[in-house]
Structures are given as C-alpha cells and as structure tokens.
PDB file of N, CA and C in Angstrom:
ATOM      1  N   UNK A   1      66.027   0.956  -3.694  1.00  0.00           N
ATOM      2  CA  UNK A   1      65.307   1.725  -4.669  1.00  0.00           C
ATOM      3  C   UNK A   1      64.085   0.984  -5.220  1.00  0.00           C
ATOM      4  N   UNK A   2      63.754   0.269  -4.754  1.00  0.00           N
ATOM      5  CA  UNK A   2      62.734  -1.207  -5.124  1.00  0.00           C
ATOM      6  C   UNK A   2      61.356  -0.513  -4.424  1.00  0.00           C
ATOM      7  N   UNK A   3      61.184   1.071  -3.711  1.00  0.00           N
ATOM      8  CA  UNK A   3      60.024   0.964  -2.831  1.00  0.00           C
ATOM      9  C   UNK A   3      59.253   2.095  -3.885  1.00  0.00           C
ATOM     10  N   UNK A   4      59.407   2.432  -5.046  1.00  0.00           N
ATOM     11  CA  UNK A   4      58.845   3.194  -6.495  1.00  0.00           C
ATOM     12  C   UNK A   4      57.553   2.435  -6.620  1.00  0.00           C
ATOM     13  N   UNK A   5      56.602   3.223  -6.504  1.00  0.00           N
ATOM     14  CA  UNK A   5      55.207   2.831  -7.369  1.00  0.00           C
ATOM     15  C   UNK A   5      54.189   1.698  -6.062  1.00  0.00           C
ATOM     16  N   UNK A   6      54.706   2.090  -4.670  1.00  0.00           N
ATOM     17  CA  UNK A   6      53.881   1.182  -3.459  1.00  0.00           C
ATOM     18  C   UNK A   6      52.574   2.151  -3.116  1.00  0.00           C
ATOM     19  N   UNK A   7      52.506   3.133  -3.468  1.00  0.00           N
ATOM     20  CA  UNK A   7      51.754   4.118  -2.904  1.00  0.00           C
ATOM     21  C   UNK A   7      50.277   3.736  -3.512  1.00  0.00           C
ATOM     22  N   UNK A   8      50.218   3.248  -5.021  1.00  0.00           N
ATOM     23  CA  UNK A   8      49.435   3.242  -5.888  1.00  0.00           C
ATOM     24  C   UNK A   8      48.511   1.727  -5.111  1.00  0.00           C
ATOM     25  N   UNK A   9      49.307   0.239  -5.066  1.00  0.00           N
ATOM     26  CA  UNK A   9      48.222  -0.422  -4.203  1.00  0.00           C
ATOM     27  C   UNK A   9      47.534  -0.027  -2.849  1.00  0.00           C
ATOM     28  N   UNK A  10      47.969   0.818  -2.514  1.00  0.00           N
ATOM     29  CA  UNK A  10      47.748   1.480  -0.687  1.00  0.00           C
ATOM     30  C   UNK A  10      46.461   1.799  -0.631  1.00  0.00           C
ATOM     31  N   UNK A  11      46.329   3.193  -1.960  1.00  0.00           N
ATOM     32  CA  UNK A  11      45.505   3.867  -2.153  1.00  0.00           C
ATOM     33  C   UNK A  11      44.593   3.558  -2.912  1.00  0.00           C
ATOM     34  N   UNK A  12      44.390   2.421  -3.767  1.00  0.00           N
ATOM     35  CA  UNK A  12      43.854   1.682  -4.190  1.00  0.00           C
ATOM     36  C   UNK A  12      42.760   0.447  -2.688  1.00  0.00           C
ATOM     37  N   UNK A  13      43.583  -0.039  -2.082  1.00  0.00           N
ATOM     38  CA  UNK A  13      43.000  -1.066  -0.745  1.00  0.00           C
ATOM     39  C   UNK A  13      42.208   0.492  -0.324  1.00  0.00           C
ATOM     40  N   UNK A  14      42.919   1.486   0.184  1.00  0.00           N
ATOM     41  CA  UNK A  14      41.827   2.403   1.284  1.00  0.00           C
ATOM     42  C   UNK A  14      40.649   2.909   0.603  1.00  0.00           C
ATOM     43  N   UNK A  15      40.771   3.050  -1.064  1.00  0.00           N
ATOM     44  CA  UNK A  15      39.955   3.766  -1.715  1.00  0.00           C
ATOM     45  C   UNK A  15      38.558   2.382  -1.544  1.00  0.00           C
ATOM     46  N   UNK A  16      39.031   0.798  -1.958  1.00  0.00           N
ATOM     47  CA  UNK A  16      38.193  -0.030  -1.970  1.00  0.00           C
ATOM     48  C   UNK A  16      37.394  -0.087  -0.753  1.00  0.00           C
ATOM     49  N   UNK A  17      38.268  -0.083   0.371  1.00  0.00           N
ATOM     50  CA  UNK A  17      37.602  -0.539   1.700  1.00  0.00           C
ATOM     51  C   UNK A  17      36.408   1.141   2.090  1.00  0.00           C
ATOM     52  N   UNK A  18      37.045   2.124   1.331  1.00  0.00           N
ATOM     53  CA  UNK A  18      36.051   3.234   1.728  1.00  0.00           C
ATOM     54  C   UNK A  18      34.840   3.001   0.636  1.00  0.00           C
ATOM     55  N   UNK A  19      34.792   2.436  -0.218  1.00  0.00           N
ATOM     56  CA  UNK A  19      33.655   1.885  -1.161  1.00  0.00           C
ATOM     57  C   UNK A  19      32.924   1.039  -0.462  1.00  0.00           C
ATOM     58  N   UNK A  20      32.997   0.197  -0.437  1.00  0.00           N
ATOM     59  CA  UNK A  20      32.791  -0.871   0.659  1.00  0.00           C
ATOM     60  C   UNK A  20      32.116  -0.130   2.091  1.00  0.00           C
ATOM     61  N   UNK A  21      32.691   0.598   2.434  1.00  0.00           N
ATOM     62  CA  UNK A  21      31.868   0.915   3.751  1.00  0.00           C
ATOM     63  C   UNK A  21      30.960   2.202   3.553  1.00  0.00           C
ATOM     64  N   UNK A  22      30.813   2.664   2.176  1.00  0.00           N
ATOM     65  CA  UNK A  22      29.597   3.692   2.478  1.00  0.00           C
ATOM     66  C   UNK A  22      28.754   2.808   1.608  1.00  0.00           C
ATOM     67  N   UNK A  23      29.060   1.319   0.871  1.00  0.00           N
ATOM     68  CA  UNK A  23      27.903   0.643   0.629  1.00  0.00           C
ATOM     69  C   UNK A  23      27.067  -0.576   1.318  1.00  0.00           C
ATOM     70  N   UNK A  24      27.658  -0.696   2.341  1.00  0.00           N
ATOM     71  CA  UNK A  24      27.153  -1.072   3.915  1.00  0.00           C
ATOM     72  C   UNK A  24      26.443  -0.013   4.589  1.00  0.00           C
ATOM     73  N   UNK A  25      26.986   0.892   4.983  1.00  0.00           N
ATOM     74  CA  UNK A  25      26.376   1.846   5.431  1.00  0.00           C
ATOM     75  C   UNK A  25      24.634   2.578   4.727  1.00  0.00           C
ATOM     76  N   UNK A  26      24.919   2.409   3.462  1.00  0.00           N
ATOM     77  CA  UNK A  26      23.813   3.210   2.615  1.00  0.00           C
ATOM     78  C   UNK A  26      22.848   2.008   2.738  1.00  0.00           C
ATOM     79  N   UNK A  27      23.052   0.534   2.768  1.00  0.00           N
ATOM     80  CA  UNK A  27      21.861  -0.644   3.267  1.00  0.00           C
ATOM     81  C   UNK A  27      21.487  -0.333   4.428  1.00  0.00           C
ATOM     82  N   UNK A  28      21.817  -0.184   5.501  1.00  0.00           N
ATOM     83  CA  UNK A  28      22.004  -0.253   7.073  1.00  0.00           C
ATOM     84  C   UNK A  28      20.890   1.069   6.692  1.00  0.00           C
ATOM     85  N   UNK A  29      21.321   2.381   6.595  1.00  0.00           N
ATOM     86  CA  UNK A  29      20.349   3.577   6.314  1.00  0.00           C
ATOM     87  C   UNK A  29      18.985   2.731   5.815  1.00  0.00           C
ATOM     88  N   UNK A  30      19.242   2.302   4.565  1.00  0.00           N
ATOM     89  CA  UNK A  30      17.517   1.987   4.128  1.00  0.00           C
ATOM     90  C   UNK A  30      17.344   0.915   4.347  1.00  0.00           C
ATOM     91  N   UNK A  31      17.602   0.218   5.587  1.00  0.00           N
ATOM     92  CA  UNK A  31      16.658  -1.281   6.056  1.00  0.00           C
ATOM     93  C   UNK A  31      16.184  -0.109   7.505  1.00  0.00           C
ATOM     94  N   UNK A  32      16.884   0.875   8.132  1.00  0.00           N
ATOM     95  CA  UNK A  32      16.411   1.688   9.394  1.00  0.00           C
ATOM     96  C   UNK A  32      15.155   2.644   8.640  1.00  0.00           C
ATOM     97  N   UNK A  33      15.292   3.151   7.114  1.00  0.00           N
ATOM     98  CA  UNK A  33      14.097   3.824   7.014  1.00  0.00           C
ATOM     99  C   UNK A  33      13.188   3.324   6.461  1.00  0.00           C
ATOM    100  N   UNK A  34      13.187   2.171   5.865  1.00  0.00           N
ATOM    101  CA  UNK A  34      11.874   1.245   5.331  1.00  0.00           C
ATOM    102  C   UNK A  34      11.297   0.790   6.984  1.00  0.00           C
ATOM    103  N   UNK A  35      11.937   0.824   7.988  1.00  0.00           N
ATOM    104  CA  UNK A  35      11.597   0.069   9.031  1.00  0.00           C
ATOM    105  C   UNK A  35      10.492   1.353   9.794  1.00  0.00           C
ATOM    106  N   UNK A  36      11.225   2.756   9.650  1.00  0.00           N
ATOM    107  CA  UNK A  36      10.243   3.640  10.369  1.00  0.00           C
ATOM    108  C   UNK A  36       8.670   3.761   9.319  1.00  0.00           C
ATOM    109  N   UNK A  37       9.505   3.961   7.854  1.00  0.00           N
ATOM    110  CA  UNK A  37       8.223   4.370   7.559  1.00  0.00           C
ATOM    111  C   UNK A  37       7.204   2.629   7.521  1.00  0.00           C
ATOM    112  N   UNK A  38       7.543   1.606   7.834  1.00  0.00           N
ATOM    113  CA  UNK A  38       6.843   0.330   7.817  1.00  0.00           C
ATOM    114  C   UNK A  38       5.888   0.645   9.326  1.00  0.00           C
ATOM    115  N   UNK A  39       6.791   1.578  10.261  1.00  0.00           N
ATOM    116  CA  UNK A  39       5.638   1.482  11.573  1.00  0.00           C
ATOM    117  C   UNK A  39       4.804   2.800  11.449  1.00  0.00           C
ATOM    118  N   UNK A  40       5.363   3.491  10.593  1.00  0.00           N
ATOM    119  CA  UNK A  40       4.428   5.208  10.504  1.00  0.00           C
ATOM    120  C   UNK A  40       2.833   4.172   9.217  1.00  0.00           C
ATOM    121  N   UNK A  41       3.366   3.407   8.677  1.00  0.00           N
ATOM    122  CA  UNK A  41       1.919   3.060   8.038  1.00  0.00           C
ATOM    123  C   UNK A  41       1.405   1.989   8.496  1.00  0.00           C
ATOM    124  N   UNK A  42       1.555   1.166   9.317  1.00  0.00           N
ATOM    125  CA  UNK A  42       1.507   0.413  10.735  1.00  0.00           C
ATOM    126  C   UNK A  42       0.353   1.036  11.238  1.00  0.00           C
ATOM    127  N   UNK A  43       0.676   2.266  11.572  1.00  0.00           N
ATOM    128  CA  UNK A  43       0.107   2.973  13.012  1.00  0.00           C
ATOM    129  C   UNK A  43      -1.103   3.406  12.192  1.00  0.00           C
ATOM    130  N   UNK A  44      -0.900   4.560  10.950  1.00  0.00           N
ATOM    131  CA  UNK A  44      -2.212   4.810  10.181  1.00  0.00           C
ATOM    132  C   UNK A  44      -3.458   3.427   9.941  1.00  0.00           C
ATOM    133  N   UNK A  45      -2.858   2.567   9.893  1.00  0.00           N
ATOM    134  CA  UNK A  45      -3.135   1.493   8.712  1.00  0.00           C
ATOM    135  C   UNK A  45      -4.664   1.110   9.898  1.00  0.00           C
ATOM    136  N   UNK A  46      -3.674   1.004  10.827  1.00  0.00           N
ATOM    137  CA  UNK A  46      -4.493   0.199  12.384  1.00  0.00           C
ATOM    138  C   UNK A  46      -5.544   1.303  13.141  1.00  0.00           C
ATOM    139  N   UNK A  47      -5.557   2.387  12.828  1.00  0.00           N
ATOM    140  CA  UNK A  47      -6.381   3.921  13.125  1.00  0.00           C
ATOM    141  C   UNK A  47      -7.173   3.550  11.887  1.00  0.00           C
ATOM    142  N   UNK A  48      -7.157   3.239  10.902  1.00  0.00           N
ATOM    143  CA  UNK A  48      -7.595   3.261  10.085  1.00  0.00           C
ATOM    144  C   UNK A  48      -8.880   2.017   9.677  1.00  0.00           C
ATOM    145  N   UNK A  49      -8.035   0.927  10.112  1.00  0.00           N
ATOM    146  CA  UNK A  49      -9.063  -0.050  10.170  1.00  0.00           C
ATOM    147  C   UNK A  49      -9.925  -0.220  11.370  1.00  0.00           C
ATOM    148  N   UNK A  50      -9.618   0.125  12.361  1.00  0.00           N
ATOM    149  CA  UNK A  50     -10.091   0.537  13.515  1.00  0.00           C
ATOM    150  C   UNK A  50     -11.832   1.033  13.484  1.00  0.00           C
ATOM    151  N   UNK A  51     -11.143   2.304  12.786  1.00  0.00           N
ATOM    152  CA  UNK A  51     -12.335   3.541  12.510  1.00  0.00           C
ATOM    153  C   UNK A  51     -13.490   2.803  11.470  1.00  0.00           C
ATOM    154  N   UNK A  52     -12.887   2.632  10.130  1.00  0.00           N
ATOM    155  CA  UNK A  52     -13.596   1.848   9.307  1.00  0.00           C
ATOM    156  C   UNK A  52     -13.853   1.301   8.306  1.00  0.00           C
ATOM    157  N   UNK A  53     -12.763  -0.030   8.698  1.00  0.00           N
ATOM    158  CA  UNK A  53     -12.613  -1.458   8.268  1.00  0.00           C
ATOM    159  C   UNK A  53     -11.031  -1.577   7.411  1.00  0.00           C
ATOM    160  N   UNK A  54     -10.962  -3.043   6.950  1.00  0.00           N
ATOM    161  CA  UNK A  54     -10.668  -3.598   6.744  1.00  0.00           C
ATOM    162  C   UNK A  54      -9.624  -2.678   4.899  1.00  0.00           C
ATOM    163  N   UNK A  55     -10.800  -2.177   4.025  1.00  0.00           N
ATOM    164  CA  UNK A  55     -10.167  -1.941   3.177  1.00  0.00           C
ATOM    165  C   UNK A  55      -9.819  -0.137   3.678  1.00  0.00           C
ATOM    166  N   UNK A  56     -10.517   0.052   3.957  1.00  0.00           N
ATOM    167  CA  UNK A  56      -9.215   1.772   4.138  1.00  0.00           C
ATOM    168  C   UNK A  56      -7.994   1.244   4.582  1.00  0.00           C
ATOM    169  N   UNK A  57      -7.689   0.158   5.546  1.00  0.00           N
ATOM    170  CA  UNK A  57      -6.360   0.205   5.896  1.00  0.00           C
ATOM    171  C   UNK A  57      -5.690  -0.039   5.081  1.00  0.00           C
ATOM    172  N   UNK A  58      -6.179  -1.023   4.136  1.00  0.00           N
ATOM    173  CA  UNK A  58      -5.579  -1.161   2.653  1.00  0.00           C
ATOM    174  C   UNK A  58      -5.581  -0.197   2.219  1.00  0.00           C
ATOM    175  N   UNK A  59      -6.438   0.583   1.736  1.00  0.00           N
ATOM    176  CA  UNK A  59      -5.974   1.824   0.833  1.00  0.00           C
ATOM    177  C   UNK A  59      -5.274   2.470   1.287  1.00  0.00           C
ATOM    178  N   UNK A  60      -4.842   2.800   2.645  1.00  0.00           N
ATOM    179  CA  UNK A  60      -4.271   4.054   3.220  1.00  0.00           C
ATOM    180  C   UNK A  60      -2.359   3.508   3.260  1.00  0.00           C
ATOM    181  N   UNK A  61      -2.565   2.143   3.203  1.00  0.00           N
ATOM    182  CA  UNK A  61      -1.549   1.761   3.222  1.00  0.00           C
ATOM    183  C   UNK A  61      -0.559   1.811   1.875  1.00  0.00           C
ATOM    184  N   UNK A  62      -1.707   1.426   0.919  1.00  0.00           N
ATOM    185  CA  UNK A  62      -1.234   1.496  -0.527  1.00  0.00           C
ATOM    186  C   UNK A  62      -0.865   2.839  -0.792  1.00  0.00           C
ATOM    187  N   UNK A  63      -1.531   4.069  -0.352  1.00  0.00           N
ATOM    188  CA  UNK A  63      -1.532   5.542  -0.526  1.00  0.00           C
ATOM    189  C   UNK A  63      -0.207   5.825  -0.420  1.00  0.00           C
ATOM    190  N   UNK A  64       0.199   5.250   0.985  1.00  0.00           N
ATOM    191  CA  UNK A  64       1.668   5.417   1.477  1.00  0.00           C
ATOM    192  C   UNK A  64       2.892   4.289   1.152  1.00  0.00           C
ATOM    193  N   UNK A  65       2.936   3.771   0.591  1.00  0.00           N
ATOM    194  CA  UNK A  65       4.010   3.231   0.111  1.00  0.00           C
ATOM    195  C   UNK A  65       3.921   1.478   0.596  1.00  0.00           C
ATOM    196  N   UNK A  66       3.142   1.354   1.244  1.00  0.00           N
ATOM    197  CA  UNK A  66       3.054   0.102   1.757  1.00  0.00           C
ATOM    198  C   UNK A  66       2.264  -1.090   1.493  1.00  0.00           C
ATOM    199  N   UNK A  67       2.248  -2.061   2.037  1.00  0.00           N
ATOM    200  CA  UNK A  67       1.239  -3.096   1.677  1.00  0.00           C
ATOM    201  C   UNK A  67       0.617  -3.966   3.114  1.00  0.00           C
ATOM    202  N   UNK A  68      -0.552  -4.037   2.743  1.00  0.00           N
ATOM    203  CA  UNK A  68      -1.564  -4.406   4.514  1.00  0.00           C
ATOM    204  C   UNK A  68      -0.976  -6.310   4.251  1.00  0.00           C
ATOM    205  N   UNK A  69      -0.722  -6.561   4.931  1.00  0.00           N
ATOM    206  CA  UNK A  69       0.014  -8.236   4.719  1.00  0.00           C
ATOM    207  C   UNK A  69      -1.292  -8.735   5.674  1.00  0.00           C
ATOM    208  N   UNK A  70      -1.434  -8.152   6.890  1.00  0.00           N
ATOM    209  CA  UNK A  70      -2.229  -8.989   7.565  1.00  0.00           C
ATOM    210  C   UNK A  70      -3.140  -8.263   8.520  1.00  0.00           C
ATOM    211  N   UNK A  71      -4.379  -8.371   8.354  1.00  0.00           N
ATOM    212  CA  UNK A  71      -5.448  -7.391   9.110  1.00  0.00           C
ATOM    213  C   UNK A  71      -6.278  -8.760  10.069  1.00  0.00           C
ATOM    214  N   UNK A  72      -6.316  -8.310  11.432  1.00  0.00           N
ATOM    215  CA  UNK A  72      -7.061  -8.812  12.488  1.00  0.00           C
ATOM    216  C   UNK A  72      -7.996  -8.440  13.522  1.00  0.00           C
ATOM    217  N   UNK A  73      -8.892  -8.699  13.538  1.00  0.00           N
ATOM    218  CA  UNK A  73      -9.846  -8.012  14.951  1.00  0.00           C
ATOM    219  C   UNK A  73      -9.948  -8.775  15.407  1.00  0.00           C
ATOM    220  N   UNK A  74     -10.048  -8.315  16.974  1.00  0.00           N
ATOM    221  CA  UNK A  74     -10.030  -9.133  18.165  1.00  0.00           C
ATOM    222  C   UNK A  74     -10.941  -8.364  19.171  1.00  0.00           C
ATOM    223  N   UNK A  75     -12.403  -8.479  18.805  1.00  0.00           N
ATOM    224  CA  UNK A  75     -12.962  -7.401  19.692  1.00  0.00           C
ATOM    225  C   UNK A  75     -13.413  -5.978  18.996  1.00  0.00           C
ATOM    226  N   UNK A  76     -13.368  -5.171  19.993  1.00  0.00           N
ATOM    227  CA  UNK A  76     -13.041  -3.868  19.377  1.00  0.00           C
ATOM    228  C   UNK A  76     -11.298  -3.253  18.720  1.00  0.00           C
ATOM    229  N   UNK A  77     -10.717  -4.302  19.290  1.00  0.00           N
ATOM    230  CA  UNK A  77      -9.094  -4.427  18.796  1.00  0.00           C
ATOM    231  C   UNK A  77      -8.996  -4.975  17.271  1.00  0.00           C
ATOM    232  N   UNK A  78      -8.156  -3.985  16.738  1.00  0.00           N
ATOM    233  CA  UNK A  78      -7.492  -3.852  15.325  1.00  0.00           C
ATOM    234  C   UNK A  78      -6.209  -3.840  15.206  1.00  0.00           C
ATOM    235  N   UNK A  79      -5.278  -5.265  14.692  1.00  0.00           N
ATOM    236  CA  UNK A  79      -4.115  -5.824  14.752  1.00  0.00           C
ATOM    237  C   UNK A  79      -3.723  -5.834  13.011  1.00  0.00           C
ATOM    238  N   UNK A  80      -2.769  -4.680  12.719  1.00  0.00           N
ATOM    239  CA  UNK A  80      -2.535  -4.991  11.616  1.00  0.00           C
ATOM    240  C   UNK A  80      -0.818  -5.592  11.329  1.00  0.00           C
ATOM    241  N   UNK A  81      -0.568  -5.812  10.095  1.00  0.00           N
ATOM    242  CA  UNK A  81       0.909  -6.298  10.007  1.00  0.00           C
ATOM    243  C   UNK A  81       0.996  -5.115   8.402  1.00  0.00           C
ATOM    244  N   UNK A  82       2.024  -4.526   7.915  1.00  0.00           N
ATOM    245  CA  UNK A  82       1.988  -3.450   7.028  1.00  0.00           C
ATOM    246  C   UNK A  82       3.710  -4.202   6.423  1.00  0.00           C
ATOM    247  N   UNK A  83       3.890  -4.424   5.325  1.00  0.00           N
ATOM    248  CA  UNK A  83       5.556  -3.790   4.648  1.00  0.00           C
ATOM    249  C   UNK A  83       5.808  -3.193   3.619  1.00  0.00           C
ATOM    250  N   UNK A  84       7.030  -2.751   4.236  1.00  0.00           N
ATOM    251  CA  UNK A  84       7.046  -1.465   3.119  1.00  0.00           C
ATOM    252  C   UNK A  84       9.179  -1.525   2.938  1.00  0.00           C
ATOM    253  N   UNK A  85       8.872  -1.981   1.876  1.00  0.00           N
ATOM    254  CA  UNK A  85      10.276  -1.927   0.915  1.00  0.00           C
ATOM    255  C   UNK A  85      10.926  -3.547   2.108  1.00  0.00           C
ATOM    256  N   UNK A  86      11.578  -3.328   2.622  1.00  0.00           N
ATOM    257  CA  UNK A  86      12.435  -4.902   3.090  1.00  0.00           C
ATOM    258  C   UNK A  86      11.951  -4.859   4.496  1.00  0.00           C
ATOM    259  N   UNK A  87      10.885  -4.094   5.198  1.00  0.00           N
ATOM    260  CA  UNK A  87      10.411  -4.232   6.507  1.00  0.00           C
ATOM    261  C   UNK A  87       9.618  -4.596   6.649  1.00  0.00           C
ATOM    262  N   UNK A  88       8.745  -5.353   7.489  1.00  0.00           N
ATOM    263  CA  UNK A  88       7.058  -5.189   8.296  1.00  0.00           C
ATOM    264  C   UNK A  88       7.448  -4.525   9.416  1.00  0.00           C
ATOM    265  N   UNK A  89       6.045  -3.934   9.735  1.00  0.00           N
ATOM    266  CA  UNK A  89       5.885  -3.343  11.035  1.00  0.00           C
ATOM    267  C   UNK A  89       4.182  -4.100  11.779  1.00  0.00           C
ATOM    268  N   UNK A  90       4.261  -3.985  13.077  1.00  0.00           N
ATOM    269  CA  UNK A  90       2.367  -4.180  13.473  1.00  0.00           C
ATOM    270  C   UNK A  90       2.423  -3.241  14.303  1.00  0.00           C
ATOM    271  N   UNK A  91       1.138  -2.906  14.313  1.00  0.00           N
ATOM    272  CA  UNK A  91       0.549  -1.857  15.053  1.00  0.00           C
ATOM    273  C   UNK A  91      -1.143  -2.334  15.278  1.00  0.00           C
ATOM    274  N   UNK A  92      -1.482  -1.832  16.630  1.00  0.00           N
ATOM    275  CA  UNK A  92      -3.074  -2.486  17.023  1.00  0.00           C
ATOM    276  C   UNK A  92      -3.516  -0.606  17.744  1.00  0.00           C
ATOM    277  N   UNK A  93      -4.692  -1.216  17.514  1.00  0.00           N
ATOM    278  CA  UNK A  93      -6.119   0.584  17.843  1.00  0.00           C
ATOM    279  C   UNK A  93      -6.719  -0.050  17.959  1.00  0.00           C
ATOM    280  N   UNK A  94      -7.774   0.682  18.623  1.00  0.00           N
ATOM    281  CA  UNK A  94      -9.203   0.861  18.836  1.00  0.00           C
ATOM    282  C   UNK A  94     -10.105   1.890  18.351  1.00  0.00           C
ATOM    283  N   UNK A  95     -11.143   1.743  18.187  1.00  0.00           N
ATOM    284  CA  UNK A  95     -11.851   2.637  17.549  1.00  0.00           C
ATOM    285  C   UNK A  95     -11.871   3.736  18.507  1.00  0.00           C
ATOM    286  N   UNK A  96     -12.014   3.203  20.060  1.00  0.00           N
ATOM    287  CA  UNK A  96     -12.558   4.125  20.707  1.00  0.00           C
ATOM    288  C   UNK A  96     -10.951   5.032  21.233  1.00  0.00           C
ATOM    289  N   UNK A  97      -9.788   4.802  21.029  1.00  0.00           N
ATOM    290  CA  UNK A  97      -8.539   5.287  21.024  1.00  0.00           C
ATOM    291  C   UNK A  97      -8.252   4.556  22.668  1.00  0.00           C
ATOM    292  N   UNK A  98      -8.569   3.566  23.262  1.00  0.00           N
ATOM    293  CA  UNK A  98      -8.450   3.369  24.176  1.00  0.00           C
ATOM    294  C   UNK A  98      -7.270   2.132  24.115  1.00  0.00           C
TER     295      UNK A  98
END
C-alpha cells in the first residue's frame, strides 16, 4: 500500500522535461530565423551597395532589422557581412547583376 501519491513525481519529471524541450526548441526556431532574415538583408544590403554605395547598404540594412558589420569592394564586386539578432550572414553583387 506504500505505491499512494507516485503519480504526482512522474508527472511532475514529464511536465519538466516537456518545459525543457519546447525551450530548446523555441532557441533552435530563433537562431534558424535570425539566420534567414541575416541572409534576406545580406542579399538587399549587397544589391544595394552594389548599385550605390556604401551607406544605402547601411541604411537598408538598418531599415530591416539589421546591422552592415562589414562592407567590401573588390572591383566591380560588393562583399558585404550583415547581423541581425544572434546571426551574420554575407552576400556579394554586382552592379551590373553579373
């Protein structure tokens, strides 16, 4: 008659471990969507500086949630680095889309 009142730690461990895994899960989600939207303002950022210069990619980046970390030309080549919340992304253009 000693097995009264086992149910309560059980459901207690499954309730913790299901806490626990939708707050893993909900990081995992927003390190995958800081990461897309880090290459969606990546891609603008580098079209952007491309076309013309240096501070639109900044602004366009700031517009969108992000920050220009590192802008490069190499040519007619435009190499940017963008992050946004716990990601960077790079992305490179040309003016001429080539």
């Amino acid at each position: 008659m000693r097995e009264r009142g086992q149910a309560a730690p059980l459901v207690l461990i499954v309730l913790s471990v299901t806490v626990l895994m939708l707050v893993v899960i909900s990081a995992v989600g927003r390190a995958v969507m800081d990461r897309a939207r880090a290459q969606t303002v990546a891609d603008v950022s580098a079209l952007a500086g491309a076309v013309t210069g240096e501070s639109e990619a900044a602004d366009l980046a700031a517009a969108n949630g992000g920050e220009l970390v590192s802008f490069e030309t190499a040519g007619e080549v435009v190499v940017v680095i963008v992050a946004e919340g716990i990601a960077r992304a790079s992305a490179a253009a040309t003016a001429s889309g080539e």
